[in-house]
PDB file of N, CA and C in Angstrom:
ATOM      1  N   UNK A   1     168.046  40.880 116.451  1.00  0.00           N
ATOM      2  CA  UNK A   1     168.632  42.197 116.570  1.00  0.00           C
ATOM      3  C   UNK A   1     168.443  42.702 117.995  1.00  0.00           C
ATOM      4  N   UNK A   2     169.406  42.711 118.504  1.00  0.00           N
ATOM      5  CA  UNK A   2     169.590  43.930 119.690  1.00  0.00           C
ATOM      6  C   UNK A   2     169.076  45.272 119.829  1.00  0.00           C
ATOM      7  N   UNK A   3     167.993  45.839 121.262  1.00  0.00           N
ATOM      8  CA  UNK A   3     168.027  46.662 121.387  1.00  0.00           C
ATOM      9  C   UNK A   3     168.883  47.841 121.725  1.00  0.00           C
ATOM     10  N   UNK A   4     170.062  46.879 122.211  1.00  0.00           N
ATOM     11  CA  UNK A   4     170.950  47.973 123.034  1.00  0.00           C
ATOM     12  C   UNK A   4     171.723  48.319 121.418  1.00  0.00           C
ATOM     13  N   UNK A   5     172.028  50.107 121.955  1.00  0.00           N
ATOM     14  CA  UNK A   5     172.799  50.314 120.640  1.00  0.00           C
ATOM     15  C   UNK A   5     174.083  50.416 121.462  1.00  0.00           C
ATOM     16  N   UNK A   6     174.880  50.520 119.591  1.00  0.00           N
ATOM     17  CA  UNK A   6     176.450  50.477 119.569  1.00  0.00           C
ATOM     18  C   UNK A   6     177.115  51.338 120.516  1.00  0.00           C
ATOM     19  N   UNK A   7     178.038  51.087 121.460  1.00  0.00           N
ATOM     20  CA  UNK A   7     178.661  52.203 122.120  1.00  0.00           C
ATOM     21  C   UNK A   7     179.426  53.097 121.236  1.00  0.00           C
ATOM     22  N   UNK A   8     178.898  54.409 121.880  1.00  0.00           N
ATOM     23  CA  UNK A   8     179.814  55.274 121.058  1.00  0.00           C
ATOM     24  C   UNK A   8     180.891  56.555 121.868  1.00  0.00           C
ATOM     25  N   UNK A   9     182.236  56.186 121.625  1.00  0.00           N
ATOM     26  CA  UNK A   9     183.251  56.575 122.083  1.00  0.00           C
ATOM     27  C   UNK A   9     183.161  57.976 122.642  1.00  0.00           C
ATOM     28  N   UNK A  10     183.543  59.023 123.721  1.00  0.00           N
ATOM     29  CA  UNK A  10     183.067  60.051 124.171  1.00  0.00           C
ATOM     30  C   UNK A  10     184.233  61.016 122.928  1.00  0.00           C
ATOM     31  N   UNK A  11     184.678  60.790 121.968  1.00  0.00           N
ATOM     32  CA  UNK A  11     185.612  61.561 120.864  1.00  0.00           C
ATOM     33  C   UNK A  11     184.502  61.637 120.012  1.00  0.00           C
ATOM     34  N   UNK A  12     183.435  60.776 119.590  1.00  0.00           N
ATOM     35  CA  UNK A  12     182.912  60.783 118.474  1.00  0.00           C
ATOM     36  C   UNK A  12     181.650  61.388 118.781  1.00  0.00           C
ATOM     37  N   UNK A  13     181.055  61.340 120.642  1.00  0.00           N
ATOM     38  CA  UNK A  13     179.694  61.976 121.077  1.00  0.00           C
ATOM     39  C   UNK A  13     180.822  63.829 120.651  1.00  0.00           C
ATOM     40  N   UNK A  14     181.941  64.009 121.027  1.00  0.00           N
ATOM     41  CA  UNK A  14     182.276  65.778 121.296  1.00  0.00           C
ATOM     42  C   UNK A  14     181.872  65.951 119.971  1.00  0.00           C
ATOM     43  N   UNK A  15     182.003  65.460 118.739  1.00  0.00           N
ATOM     44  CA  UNK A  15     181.927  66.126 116.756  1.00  0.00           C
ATOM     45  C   UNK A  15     180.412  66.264 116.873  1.00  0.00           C
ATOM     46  N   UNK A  16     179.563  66.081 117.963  1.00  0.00           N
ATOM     47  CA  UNK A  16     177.961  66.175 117.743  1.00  0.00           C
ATOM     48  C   UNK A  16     177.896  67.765 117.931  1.00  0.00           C
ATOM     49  N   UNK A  17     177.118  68.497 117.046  1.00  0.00           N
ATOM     50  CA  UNK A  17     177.368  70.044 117.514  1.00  0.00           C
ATOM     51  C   UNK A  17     175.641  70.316 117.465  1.00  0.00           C
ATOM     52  N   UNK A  18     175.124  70.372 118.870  1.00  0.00           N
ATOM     53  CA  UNK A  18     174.093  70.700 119.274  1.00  0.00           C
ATOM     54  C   UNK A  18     173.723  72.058 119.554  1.00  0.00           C
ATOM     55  N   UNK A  19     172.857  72.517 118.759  1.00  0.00           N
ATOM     56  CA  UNK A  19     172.612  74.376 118.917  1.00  0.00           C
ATOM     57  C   UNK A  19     170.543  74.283 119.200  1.00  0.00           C
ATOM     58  N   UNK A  20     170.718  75.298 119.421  1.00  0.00           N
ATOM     59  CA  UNK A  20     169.011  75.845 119.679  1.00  0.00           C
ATOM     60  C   UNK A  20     168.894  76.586 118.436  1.00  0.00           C
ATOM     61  N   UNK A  21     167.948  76.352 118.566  1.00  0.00           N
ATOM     62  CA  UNK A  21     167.056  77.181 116.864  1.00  0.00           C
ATOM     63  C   UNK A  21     165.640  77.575 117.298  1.00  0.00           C
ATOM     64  N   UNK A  22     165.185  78.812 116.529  1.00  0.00           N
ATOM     65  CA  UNK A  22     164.073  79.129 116.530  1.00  0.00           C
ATOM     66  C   UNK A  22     163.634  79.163 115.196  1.00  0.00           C
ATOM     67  N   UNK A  23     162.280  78.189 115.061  1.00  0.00           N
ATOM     68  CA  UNK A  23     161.621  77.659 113.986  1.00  0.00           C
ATOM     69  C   UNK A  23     160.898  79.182 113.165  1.00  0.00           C
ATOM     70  N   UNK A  24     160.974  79.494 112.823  1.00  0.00           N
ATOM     71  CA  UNK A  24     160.575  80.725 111.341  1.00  0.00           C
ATOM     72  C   UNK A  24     159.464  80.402 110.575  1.00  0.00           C
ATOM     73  N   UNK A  25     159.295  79.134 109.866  1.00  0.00           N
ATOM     74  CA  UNK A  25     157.926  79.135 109.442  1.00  0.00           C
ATOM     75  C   UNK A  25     158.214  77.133 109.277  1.00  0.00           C
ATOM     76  N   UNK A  26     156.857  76.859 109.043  1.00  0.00           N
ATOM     77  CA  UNK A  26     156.885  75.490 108.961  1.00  0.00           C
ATOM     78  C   UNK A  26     155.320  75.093 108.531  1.00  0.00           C
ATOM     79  N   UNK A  27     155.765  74.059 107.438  1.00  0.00           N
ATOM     80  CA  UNK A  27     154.512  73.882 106.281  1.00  0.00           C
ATOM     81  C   UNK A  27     154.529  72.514 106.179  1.00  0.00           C
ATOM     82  N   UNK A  28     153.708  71.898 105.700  1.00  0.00           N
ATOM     83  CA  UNK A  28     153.629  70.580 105.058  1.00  0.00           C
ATOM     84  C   UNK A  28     154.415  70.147 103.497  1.00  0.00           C
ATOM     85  N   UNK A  29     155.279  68.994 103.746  1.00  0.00           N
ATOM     86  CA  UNK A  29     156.208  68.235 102.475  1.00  0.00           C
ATOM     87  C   UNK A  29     155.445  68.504 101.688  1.00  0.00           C
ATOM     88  N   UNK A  30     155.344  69.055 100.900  1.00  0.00           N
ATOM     89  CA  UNK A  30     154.275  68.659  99.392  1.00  0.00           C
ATOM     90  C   UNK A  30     154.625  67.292  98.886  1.00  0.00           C
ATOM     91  N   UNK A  31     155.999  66.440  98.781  1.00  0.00           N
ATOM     92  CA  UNK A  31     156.042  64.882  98.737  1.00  0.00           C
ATOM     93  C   UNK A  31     156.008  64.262  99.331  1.00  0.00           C
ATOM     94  N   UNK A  32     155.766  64.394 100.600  1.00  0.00           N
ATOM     95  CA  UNK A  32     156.106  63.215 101.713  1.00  0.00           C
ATOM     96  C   UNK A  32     154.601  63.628 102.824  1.00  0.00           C
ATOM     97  N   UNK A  33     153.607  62.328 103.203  1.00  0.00           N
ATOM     98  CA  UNK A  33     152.680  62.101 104.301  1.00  0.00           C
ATOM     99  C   UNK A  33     153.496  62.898 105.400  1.00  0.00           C
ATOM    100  N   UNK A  34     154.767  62.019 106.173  1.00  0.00           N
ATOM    101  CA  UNK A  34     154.785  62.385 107.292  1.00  0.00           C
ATOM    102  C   UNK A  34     155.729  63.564 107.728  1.00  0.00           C
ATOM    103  N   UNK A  35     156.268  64.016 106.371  1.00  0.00           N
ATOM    104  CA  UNK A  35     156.915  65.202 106.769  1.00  0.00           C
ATOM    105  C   UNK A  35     156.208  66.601 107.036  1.00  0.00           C
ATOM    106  N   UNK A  36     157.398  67.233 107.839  1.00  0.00           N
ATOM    107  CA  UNK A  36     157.215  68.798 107.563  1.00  0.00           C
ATOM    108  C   UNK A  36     158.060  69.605 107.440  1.00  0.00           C
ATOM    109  N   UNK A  37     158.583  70.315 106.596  1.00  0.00           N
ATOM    110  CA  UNK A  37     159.469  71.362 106.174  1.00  0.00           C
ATOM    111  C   UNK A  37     159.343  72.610 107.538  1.00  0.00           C
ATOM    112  N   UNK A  38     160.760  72.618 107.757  1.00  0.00           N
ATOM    113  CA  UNK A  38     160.849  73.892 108.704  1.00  0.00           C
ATOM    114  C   UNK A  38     162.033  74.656 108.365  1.00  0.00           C
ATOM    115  N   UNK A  39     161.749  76.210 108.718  1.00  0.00           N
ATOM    116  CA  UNK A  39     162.881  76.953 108.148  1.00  0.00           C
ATOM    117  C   UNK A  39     163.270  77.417 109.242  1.00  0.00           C
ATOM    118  N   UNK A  40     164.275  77.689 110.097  1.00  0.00           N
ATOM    119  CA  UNK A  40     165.040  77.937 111.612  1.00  0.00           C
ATOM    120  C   UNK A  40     165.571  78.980 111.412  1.00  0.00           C
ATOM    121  N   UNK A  41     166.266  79.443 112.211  1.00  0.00           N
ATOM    122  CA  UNK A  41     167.452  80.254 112.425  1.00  0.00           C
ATOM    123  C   UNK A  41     168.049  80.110 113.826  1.00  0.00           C
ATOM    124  N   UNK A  42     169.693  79.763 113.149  1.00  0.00           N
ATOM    125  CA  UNK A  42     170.281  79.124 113.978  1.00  0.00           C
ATOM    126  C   UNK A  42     171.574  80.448 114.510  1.00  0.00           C
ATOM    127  N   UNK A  43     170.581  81.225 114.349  1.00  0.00           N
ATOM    128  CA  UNK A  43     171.315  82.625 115.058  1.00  0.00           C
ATOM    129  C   UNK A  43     172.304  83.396 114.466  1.00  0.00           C
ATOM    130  N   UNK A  44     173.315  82.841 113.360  1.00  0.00           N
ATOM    131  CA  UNK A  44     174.046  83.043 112.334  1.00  0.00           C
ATOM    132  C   UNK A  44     173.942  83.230 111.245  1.00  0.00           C
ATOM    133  N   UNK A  45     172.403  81.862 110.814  1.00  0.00           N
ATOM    134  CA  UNK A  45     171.982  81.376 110.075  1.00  0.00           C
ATOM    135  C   UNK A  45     171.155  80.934 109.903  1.00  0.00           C
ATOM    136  N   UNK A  46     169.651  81.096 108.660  1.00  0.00           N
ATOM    137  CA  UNK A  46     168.902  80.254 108.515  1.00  0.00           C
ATOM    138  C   UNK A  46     168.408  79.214 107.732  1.00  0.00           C
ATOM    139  N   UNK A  47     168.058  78.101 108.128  1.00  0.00           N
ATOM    140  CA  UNK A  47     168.692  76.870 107.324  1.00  0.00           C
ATOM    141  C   UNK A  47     166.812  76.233 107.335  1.00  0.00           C
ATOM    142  N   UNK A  48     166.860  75.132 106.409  1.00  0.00           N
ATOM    143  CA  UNK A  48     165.411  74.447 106.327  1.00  0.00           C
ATOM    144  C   UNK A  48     165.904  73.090 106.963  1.00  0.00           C
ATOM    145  N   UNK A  49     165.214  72.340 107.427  1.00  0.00           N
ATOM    146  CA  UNK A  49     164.999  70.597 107.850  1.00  0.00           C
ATOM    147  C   UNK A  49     163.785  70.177 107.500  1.00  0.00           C
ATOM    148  N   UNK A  50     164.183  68.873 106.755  1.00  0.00           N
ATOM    149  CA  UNK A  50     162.600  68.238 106.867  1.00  0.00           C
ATOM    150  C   UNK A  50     162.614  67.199 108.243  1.00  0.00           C
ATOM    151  N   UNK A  51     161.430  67.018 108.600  1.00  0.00           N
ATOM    152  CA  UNK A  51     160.970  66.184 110.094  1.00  0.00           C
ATOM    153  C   UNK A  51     159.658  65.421 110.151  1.00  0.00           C
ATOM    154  N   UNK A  52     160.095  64.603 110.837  1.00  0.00           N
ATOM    155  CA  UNK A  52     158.758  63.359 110.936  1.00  0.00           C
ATOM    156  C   UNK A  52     157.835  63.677 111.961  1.00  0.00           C
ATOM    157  N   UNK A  53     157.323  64.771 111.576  1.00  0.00           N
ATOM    158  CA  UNK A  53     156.235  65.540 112.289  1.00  0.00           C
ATOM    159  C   UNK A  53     155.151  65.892 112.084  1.00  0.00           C
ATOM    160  N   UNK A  54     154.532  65.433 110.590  1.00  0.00           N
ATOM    161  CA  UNK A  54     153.176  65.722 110.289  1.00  0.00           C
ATOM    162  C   UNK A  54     152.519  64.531 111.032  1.00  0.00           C
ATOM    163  N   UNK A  55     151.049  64.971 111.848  1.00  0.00           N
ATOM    164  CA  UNK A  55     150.006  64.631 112.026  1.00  0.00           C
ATOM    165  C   UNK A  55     150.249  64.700 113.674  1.00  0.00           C
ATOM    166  N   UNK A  56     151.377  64.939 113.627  1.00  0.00           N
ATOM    167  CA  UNK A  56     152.274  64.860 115.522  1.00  0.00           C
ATOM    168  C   UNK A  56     151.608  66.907 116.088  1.00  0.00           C
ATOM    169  N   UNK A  57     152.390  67.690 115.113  1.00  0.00           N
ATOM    170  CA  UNK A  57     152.206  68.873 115.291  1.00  0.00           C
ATOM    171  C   UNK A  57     151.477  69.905 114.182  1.00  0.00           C
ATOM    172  N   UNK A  58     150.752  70.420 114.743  1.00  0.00           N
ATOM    173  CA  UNK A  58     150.143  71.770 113.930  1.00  0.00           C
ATOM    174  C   UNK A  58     151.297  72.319 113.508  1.00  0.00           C
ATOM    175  N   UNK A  59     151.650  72.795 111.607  1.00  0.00           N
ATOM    176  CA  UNK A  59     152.687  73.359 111.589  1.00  0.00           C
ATOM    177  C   UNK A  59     152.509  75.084 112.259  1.00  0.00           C
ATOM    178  N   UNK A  60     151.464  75.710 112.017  1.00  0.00           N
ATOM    179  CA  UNK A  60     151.743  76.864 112.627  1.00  0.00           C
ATOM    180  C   UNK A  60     151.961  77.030 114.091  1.00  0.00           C
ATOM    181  N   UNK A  61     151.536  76.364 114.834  1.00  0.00           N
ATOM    182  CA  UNK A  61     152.376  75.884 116.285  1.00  0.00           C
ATOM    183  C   UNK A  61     153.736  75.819 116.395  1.00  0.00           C
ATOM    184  N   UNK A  62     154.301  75.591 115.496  1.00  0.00           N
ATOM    185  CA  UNK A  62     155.275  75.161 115.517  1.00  0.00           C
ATOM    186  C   UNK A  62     156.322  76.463 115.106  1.00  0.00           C
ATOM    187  N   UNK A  63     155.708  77.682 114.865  1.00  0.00           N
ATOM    188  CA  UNK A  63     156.178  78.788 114.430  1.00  0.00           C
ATOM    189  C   UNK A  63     156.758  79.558 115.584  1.00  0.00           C
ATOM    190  N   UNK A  64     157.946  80.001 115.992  1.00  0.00           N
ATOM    191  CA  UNK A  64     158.439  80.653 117.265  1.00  0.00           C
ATOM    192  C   UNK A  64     158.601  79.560 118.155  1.00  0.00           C
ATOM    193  N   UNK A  65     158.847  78.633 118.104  1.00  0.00           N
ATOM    194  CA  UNK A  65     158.874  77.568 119.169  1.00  0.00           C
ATOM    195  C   UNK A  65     161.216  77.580 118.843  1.00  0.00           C
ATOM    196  N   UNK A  66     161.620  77.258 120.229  1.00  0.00           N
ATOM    197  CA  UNK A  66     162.243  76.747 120.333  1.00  0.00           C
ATOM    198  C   UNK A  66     162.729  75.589 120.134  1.00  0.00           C
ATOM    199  N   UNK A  67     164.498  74.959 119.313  1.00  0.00           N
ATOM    200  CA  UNK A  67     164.055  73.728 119.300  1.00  0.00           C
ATOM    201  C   UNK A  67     165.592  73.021 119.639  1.00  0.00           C
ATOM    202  N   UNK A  68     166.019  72.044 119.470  1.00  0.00           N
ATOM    203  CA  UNK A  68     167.250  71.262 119.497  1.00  0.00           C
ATOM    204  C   UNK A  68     167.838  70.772 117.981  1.00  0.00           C
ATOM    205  N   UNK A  69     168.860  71.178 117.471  1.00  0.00           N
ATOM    206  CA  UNK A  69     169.262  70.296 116.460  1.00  0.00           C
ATOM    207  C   UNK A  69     170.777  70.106 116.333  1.00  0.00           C
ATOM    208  N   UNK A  70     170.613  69.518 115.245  1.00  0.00           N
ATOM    209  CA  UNK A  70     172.142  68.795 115.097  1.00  0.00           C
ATOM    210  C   UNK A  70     172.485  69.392 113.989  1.00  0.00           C
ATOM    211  N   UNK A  71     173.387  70.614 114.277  1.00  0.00           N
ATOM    212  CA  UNK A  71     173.960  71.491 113.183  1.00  0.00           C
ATOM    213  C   UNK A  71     174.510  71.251 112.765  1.00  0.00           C
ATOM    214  N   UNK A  72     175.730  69.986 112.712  1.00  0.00           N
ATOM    215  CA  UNK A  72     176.776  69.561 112.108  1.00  0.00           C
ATOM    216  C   UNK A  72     176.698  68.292 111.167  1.00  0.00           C
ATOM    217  N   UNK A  73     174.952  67.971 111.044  1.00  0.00           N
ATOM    218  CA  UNK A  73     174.955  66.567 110.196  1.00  0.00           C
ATOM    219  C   UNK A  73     174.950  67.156 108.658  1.00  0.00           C
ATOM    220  N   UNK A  74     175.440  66.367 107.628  1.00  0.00           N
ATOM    221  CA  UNK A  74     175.396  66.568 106.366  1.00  0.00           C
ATOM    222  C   UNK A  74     174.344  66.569 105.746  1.00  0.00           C
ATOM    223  N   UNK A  75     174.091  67.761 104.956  1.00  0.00           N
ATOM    224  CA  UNK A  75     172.791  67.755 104.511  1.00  0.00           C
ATOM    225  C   UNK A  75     172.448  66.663 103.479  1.00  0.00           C
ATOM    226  N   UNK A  76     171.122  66.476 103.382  1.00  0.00           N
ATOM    227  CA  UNK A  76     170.822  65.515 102.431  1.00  0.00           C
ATOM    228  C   UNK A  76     169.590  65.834 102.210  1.00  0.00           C
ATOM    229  N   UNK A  77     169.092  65.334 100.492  1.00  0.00           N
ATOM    230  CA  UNK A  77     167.685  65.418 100.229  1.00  0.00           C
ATOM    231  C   UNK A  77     166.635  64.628 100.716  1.00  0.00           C
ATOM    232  N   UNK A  78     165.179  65.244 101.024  1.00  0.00           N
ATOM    233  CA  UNK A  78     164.286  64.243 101.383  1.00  0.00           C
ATOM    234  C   UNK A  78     162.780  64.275 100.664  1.00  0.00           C
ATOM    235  N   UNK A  79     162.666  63.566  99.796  1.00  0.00           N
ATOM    236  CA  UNK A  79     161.921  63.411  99.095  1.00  0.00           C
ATOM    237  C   UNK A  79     161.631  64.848  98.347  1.00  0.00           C
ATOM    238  N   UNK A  80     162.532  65.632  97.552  1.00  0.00           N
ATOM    239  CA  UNK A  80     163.173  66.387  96.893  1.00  0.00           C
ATOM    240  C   UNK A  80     163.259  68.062  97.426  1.00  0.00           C
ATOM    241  N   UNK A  81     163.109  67.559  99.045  1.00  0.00           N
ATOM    242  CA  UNK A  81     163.433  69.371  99.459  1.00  0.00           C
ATOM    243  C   UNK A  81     164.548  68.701 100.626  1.00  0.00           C
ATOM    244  N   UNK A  82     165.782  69.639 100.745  1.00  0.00           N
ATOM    245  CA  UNK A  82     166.757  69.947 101.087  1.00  0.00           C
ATOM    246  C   UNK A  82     166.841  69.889 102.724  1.00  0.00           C
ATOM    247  N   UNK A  83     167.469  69.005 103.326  1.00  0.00           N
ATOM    248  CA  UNK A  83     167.147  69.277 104.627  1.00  0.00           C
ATOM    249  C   UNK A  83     168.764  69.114 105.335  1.00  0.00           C
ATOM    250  N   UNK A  84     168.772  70.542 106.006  1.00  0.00           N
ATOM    251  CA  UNK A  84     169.983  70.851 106.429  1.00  0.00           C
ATOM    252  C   UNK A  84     170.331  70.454 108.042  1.00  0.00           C
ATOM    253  N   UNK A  85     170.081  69.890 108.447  1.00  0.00           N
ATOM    254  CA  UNK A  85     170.166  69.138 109.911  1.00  0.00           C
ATOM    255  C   UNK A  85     169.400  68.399 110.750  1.00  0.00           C
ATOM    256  N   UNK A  86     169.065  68.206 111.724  1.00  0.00           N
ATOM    257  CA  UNK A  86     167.980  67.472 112.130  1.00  0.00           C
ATOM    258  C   UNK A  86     167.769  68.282 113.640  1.00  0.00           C
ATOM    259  N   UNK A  87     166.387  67.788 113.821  1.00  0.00           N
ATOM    260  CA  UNK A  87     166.228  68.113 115.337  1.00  0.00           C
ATOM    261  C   UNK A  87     165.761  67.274 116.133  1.00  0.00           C
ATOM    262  N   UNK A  88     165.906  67.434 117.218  1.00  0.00           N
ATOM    263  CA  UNK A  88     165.774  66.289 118.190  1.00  0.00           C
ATOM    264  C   UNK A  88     164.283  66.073 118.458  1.00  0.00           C
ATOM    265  N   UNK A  89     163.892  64.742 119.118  1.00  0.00           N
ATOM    266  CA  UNK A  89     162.205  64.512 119.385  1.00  0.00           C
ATOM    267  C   UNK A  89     162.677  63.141 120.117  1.00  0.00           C
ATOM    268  N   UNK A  90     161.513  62.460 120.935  1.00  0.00           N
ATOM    269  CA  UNK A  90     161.299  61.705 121.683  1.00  0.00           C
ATOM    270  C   UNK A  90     160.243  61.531 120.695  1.00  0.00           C
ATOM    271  N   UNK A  91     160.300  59.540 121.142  1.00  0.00           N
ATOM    272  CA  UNK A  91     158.748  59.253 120.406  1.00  0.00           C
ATOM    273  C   UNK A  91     159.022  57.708 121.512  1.00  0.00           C
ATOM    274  N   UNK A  92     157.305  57.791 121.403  1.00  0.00           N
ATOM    275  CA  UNK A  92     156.838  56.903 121.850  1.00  0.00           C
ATOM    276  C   UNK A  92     157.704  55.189 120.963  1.00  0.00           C
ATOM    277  N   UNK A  93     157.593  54.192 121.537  1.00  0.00           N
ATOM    278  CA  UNK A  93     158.298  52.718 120.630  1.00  0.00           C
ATOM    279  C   UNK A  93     157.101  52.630 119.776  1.00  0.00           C
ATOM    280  N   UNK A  94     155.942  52.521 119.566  1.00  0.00           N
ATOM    281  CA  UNK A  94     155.243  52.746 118.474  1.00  0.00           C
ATOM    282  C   UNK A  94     155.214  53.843 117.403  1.00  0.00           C
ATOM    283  N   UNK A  95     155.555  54.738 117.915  1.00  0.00           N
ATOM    284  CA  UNK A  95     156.003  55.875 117.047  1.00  0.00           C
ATOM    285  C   UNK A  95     154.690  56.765 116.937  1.00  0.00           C
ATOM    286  N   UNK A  96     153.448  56.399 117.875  1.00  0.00           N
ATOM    287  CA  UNK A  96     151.999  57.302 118.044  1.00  0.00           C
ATOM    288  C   UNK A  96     152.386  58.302 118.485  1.00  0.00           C
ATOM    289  N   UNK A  97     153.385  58.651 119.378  1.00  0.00           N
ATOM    290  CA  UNK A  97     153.458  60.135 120.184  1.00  0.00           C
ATOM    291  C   UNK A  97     155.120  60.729 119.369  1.00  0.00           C
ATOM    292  N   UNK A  98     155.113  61.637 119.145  1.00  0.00           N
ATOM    293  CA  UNK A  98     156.531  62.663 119.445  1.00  0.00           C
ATOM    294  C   UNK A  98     156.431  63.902 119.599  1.00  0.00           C
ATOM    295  N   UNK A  99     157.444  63.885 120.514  1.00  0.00           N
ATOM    296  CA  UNK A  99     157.877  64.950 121.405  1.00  0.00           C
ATOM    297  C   UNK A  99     158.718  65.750 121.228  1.00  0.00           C
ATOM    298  N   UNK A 100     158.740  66.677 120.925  1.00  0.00           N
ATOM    299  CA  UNK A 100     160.315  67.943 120.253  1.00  0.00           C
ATOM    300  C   UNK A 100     160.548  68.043 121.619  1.00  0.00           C
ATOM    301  N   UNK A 101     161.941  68.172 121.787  1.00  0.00           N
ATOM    302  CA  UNK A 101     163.068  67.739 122.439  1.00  0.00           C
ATOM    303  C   UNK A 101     163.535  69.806 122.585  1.00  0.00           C
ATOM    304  N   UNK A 102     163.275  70.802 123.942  1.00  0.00           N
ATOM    305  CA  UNK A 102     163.576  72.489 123.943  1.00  0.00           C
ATOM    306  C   UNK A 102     164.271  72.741 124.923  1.00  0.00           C
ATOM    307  N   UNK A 103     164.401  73.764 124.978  1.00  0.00           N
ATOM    308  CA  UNK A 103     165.140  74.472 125.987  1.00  0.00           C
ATOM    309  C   UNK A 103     164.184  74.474 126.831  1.00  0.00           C
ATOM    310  N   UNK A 104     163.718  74.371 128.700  1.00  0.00           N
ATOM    311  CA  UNK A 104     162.888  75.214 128.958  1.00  0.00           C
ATOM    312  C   UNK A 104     162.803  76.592 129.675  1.00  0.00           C
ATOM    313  N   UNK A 105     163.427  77.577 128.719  1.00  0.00           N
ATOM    314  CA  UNK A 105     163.557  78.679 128.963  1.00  0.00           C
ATOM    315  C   UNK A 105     163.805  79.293 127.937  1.00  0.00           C
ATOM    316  N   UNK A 106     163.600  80.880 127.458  1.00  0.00           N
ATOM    317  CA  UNK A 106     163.882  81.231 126.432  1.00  0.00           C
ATOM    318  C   UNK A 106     165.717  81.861 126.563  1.00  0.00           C
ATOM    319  N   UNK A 107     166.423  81.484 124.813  1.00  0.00           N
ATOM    320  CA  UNK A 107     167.652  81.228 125.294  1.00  0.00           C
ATOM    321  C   UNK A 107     167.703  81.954 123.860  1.00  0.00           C
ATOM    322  N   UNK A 108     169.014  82.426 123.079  1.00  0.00           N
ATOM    323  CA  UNK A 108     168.889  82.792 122.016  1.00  0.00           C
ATOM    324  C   UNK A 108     169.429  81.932 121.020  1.00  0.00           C
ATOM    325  N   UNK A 109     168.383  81.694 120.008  1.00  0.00           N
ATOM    326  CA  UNK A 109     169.137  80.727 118.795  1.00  0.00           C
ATOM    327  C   UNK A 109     170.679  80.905 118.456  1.00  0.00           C
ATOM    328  N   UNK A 110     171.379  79.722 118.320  1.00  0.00           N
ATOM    329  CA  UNK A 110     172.832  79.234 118.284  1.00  0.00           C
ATOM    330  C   UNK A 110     173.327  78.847 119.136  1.00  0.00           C
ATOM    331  N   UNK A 111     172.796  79.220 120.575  1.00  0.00           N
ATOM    332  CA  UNK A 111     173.261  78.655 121.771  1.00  0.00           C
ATOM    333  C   UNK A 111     173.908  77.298 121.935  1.00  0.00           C
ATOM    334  N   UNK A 112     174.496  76.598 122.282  1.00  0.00           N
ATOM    335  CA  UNK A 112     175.053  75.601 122.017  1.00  0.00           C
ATOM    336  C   UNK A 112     174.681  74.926 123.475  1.00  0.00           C
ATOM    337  N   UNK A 113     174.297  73.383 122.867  1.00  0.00           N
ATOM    338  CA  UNK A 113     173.785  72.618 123.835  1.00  0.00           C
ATOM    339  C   UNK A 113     175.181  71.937 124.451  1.00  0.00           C
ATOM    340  N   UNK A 114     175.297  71.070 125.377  1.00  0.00           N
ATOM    341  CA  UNK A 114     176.052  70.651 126.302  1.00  0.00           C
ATOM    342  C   UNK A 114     175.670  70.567 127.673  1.00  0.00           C
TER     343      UNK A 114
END
């Protein structure tokens, strides 16, 4: 298997709809080790995501923080709580470090990335 990934056409990167969110509260999966449930507001709207962020971040840290997500992915269940988009992170190739992916400046949730 190849590291390099699939090219993807600059029609199919524009349907990516990248907004800023400010995180509202954020707790631990009650089913899942490495998750964490976060509830945002995406300036219109506030929506939950689950994220592969337990043991990475303190969830109350994580409260008022700025963040990156992908407002336009289809929601889906994760290990039976509801997760309405995703947000962005850097991680180490071992997967020991991640990094939430912000604005650095304060900007107002919905803002749209580009």
């Amino acid at each position: 298997m190849s590291d390099t990934p699939e090219t993807l056409a600059f029609e199919d990167f524009v349907k990516v709809d990248l907004r800023v969110a400010r995180v509202l509260e954020a707790y631990d999966h009650p089913n899942a080790d490495k998750l964490l449930v976060l509830k945002i507001d995406l300036g219109t709207e506030q929506r939950q995501l689950c994220a592969g962020l337990r043991g990475h971040y303190d969830p109350a840290a994580l409260v008022g923080r700025l963040i990156i997500v992908v407002a336009n992915l289809a929601p889906r269940v994760m290990r039976g709580e509801p997760s309405q988009g995703m947000l962005l992170a850097a991680s180490s190739a071992d997967h020991s470090r991640i990094v939430l992916l912000a604005p650095d400046a304060d900007i107002e949730p919905g803002s749209k990335v580009s």
